[in-house]
C-alpha atoms as a PDB file:
ATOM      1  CA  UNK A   1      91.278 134.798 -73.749  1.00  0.00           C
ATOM      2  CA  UNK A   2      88.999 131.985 -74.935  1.00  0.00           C
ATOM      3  CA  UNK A   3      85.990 133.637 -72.528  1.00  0.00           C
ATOM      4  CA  UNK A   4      86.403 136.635 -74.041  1.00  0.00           C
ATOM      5  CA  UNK A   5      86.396 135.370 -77.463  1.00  0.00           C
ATOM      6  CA  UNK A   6      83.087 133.839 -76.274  1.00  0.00           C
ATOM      7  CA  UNK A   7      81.673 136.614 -74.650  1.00  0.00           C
ATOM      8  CA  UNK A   8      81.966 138.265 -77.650  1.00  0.00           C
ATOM      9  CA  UNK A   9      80.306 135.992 -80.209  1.00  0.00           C
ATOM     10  CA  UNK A  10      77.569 135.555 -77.634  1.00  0.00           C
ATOM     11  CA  UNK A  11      76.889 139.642 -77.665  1.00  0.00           C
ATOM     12  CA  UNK A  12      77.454 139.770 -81.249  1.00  0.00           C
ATOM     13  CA  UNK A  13      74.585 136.825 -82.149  1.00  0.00           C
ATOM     14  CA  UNK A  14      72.261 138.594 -78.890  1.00  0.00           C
ATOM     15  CA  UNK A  15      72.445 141.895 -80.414  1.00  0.00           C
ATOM     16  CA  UNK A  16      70.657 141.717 -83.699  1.00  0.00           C
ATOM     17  CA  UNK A  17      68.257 139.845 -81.865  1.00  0.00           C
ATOM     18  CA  UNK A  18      68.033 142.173 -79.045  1.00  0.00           C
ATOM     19  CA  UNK A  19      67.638 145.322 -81.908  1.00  0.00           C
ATOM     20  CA  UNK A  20      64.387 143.283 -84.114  1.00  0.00           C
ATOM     21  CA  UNK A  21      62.863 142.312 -80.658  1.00  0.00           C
ATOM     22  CA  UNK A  22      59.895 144.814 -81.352  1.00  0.00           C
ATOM     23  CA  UNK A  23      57.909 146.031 -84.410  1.00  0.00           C
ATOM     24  CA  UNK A  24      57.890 149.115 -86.386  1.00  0.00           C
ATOM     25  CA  UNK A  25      55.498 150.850 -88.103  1.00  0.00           C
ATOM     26  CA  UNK A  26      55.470 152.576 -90.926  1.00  0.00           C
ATOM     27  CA  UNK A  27      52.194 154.843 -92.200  1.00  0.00           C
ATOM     28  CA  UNK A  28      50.872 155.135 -95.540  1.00  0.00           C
ATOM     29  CA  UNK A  29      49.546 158.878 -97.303  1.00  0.00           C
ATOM     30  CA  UNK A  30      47.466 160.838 -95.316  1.00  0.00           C
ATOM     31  CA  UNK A  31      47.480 158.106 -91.814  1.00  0.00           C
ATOM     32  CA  UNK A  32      47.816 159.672 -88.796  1.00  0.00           C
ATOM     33  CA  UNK A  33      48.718 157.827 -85.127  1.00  0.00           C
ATOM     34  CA  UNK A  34      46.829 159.750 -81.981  1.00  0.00           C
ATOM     35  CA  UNK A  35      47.671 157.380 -79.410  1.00  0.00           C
ATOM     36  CA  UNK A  36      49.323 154.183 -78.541  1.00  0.00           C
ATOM     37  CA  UNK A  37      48.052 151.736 -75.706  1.00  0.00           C
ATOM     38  CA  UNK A  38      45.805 154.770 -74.383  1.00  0.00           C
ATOM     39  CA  UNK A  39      49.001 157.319 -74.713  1.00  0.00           C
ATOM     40  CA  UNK A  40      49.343 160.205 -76.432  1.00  0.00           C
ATOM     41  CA  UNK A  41      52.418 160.192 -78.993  1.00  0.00           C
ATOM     42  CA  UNK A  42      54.710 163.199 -77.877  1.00  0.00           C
ATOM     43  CA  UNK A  43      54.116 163.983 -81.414  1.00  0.00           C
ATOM     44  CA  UNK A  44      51.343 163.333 -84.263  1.00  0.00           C
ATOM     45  CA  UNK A  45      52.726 160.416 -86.152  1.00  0.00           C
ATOM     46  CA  UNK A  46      51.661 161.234 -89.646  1.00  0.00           C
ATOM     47  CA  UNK A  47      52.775 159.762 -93.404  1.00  0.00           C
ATOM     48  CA  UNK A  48      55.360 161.782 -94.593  1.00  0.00           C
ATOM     49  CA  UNK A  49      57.254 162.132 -91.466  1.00  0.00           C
ATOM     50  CA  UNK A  50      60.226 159.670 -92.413  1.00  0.00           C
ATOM     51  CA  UNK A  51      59.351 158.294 -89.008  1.00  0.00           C
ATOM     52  CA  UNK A  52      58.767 154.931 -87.607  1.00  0.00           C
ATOM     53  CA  UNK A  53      56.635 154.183 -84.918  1.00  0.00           C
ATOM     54  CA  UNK A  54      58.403 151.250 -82.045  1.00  0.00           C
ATOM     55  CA  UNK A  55      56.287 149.152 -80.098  1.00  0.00           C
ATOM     56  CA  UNK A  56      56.980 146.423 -78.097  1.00  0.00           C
ATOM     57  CA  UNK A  57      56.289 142.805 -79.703  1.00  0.00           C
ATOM     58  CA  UNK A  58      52.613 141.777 -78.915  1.00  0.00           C
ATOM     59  CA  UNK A  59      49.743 143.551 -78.661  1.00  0.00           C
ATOM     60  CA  UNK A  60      48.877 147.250 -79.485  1.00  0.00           C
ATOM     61  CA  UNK A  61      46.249 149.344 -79.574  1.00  0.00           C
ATOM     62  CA  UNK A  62      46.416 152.230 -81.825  1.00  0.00           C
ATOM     63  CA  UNK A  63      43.729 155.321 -82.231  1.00  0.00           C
ATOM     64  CA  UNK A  64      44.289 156.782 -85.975  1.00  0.00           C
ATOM     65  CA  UNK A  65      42.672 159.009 -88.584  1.00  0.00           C
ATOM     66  CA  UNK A  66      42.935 159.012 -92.338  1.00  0.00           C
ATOM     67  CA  UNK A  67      43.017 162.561 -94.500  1.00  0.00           C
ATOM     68  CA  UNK A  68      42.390 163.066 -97.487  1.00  0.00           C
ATOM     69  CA  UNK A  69      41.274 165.904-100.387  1.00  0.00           C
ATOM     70  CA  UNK A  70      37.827 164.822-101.792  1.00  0.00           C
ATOM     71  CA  UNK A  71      35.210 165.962-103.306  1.00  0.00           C
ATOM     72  CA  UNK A  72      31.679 167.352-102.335  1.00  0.00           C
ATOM     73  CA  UNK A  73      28.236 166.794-104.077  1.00  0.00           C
ATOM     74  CA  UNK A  74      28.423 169.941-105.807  1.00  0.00           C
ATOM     75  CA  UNK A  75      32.085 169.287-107.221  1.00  0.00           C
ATOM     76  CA  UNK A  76      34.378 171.586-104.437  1.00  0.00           C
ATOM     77  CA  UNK A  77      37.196 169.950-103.747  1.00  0.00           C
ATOM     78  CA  UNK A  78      38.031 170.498 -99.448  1.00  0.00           C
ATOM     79  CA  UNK A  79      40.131 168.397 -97.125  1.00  0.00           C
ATOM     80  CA  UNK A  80      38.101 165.605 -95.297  1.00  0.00           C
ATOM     81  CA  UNK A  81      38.850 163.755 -92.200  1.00  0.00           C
ATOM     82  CA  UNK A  82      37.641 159.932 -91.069  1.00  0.00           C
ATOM     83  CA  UNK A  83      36.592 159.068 -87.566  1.00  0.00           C
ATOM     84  CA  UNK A  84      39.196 158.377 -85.268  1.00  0.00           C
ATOM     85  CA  UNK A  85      39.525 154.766 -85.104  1.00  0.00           C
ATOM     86  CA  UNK A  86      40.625 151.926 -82.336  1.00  0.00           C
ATOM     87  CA  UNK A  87      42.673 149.453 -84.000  1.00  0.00           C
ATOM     88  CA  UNK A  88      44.081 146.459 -81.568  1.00  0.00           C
ATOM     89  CA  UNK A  89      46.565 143.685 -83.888  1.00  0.00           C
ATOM     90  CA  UNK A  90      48.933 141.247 -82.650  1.00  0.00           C
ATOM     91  CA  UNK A  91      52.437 141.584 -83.821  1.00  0.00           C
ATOM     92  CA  UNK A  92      56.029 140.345 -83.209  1.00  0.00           C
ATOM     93  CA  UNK A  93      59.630 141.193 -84.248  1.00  0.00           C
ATOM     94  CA  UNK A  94      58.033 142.059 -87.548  1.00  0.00           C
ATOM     95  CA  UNK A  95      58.057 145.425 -89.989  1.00  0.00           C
ATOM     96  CA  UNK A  96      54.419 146.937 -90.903  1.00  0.00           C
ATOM     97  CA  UNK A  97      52.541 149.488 -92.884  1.00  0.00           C
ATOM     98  CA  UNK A  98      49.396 150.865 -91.888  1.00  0.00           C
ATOM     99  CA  UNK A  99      47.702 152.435 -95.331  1.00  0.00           C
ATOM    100  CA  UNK A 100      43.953 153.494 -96.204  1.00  0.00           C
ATOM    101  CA  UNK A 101      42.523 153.138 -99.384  1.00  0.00           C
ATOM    102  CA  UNK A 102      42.412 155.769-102.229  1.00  0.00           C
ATOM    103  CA  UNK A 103      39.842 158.156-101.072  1.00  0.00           C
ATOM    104  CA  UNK A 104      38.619 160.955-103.430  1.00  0.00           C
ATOM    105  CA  UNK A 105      35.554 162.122-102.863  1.00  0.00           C
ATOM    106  CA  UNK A 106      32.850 162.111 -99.392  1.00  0.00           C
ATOM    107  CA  UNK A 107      30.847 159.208-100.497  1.00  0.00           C
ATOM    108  CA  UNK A 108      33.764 157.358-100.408  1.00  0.00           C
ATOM    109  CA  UNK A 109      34.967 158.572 -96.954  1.00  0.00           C
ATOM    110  CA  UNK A 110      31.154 158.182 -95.961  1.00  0.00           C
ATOM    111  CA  UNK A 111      32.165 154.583 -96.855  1.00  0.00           C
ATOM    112  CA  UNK A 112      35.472 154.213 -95.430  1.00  0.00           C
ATOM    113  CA  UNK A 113      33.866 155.252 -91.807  1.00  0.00           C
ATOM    114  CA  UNK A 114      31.351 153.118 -92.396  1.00  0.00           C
ATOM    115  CA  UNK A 115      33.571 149.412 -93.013  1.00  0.00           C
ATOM    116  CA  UNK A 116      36.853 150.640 -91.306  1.00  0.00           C
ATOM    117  CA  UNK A 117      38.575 148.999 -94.124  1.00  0.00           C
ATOM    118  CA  UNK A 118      42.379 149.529 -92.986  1.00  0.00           C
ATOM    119  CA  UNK A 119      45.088 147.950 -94.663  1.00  0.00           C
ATOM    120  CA  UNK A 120      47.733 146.262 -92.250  1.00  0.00           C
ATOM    121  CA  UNK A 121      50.689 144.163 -93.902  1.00  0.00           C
ATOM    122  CA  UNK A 122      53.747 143.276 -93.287  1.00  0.00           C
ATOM    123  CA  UNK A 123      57.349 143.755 -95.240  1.00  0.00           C
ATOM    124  CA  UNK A 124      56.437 140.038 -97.098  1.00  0.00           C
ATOM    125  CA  UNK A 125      53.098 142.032 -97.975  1.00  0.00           C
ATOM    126  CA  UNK A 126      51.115 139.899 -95.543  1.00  0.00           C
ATOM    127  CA  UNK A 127      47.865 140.965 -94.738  1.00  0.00           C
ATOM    128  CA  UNK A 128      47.350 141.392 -90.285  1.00  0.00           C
ATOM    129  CA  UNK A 129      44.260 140.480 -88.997  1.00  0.00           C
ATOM    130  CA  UNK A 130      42.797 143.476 -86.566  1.00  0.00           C
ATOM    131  CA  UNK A 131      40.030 144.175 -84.542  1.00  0.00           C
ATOM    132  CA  UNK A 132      38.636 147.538 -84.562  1.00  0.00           C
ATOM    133  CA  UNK A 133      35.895 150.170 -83.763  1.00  0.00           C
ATOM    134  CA  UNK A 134      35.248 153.903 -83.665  1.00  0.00           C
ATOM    135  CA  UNK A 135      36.199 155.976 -81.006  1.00  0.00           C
ATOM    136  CA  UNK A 136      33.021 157.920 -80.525  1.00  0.00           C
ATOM    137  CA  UNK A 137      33.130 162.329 -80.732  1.00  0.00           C
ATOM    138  CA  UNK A 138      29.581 162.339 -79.181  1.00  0.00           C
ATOM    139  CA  UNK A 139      28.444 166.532 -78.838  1.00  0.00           C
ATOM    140  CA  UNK A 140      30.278 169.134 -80.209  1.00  0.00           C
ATOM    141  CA  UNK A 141      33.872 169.682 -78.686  1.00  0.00           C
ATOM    142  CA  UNK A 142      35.767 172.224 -79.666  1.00  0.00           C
ATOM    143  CA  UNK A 143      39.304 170.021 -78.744  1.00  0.00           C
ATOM    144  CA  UNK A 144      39.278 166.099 -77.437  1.00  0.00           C
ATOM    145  CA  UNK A 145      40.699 164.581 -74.946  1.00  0.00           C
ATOM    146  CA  UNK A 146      41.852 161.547 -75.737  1.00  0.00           C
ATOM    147  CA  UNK A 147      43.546 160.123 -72.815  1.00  0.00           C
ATOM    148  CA  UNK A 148      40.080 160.690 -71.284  1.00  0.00           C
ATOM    149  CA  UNK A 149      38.127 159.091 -73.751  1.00  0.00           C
ATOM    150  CA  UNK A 150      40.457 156.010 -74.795  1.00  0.00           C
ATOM    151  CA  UNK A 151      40.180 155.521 -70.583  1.00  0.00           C
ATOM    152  CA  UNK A 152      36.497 154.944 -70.761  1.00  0.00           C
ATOM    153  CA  UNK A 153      36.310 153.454 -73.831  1.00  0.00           C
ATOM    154  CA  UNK A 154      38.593 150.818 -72.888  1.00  0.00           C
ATOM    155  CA  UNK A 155      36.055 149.917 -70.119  1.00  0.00           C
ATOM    156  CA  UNK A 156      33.587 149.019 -72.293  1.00  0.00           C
ATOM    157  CA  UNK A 157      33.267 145.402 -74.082  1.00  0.00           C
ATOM    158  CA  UNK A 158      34.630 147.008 -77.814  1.00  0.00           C
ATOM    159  CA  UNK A 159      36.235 143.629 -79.262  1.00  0.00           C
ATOM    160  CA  UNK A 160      39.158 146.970 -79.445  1.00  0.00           C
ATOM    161  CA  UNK A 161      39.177 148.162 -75.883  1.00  0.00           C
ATOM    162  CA  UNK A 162      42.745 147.359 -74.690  1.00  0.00           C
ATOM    163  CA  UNK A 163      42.816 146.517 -70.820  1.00  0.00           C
ATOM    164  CA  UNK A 164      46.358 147.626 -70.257  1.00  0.00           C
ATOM    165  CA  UNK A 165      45.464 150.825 -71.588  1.00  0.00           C
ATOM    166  CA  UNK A 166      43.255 151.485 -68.878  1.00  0.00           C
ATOM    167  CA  UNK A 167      44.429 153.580 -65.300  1.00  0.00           C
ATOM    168  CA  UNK A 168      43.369 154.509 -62.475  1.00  0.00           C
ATOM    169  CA  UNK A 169      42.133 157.945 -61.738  1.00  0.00           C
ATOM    170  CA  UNK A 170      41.794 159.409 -59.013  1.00  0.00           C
ATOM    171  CA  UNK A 171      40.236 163.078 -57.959  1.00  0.00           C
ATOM    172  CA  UNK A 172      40.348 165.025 -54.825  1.00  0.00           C
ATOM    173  CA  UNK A 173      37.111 167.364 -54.363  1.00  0.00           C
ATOM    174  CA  UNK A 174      36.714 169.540 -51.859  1.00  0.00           C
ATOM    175  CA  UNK A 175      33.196 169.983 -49.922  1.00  0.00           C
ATOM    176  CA  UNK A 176      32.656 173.072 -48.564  1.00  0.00           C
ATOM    177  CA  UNK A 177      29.341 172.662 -46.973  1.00  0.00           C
ATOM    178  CA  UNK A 178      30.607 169.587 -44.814  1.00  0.00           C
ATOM    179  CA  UNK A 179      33.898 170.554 -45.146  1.00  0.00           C
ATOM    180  CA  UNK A 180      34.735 167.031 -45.862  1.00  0.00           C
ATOM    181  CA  UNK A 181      37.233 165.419 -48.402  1.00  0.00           C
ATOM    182  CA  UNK A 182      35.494 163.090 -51.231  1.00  0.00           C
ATOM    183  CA  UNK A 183      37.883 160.914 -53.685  1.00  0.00           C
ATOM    184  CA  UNK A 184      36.222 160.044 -56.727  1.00  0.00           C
ATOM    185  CA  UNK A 185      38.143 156.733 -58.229  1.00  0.00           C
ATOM    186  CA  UNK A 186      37.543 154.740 -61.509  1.00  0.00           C
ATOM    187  CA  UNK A 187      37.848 150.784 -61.110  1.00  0.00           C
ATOM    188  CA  UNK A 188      38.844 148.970 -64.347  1.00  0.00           C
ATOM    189  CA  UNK A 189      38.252 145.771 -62.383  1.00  0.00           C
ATOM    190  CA  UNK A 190      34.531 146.576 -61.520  1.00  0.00           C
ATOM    191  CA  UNK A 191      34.219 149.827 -63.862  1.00  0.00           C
ATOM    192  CA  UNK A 192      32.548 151.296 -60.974  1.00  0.00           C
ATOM    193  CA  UNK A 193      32.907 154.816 -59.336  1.00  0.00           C
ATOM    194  CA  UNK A 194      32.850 154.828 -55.667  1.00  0.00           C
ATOM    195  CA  UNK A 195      32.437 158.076 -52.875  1.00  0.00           C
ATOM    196  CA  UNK A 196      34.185 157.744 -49.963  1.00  0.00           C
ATOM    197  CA  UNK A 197      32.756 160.159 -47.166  1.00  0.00           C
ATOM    198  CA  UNK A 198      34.756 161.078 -44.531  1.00  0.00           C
ATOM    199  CA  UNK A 199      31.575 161.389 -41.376  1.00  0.00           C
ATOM    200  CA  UNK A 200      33.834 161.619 -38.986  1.00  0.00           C
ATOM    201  CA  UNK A 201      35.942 164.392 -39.862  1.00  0.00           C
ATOM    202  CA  UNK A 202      31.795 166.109 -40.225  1.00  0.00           C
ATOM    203  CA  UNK A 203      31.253 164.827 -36.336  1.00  0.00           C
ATOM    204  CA  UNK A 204      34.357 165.474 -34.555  1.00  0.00           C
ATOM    205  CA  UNK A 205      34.454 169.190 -36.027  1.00  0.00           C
ATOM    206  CA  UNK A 206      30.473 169.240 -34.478  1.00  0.00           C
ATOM    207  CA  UNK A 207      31.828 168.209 -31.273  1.00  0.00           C
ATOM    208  CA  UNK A 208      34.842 171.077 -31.066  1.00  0.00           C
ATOM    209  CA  UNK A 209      32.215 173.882 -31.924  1.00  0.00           C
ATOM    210  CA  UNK A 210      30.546 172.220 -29.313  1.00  0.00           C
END
């Protein structure tokens, strides 16, 4: 009876601590989360939501946007869009709000891309420290993808590229001049792509047609 007793009160003291054993996020007006870690969210986090994003205590890399209704030189009033940004902050068992400033016309979002001014606190109102940098659109694209592009860009020495982010991929092409298999891989170790040609699959078929 007495174990029990103490199996109890030993789950009952674990489980609170078991439950704030991550951190959650909470987004201010017009925020919205892409990705986490180099992973799309199943769904576009975005203010408004009454949603919380979990991650695990430590450290996270998140690509976001900020939108917001501003206004143009001549006065028009049109919805506006930041760069997607790579924010990478260090957090444990902790509650935290991700806002932008007040944004109301393009100069000002000219701005915001410009000094990636985020605001990061937590529930005491304690400003995060955060690295960050700008997850490049480079030509025009008509959609993103931004597995692809959070994998490369987390090869690169950005103070925010996020090693555990980054995978291994690997592509199976098909030759049909040699007839030969080529696997195309990406190294986060080396970041170097390497060809693997398969000769001797080329020289043995030579020798049947022989």
């Amino acid at each position: 009876m007495n174990y029990l007793l103490k199996l109890c009160m030993a789950v009952t003291v674990l489980l609170p601590m078991a439950v704030m054993a991550d951190v959650s996020l909470s987004l201010g007006d017009g925020v919205r989360i892409i990705a986490v870690n180099g992973n799309m969210v199943t769904e576009r986090l975005e203010a408004g939501d009454n949603k919380e994003l979990k991650v695990a205590d430590g450290k996270t890399q998140l690509a976001v946007e900020y939108s917001a209704e501003v206004r143009g030189a001549a006065g028009n009033k049109f919805l506006d869009t930041s760069d997607t940004h790579v924010l990478v902050f260090v957090a444990d068992e902790t509650s935290l709000t991700l806002q932008a400033p007040n944004i109301d016309s393009q100069h000002e979002m000219d701005d915001f891309n410009r000094s990636r001014q985020w605001l990061l606190v937590d529930n005491s109102g304690r400003e995060l420290e955060y690295v960050i940098d700008v997850l490049e659109k480079k030509g025009l694209q008509l959609g993103r993808n931004y597995v692809q592009e959070l994998a490369a860009f987390n090869m690169t020495r950005s103070p925010a590229a996020y090693s555990a982010a980054t995978k291994i991929i690997a592509t199976k092409t098909i030759n049909t001049d040699a007839n030969a298999d080529a696997v195309e891989s990406v190294n986060p170790a080396n970041q170097a792509v390497s060809e693997f040609d398969d000769s001797r699959s080329v020289a043995d078929q030579a020798m049947v047609e022989k």
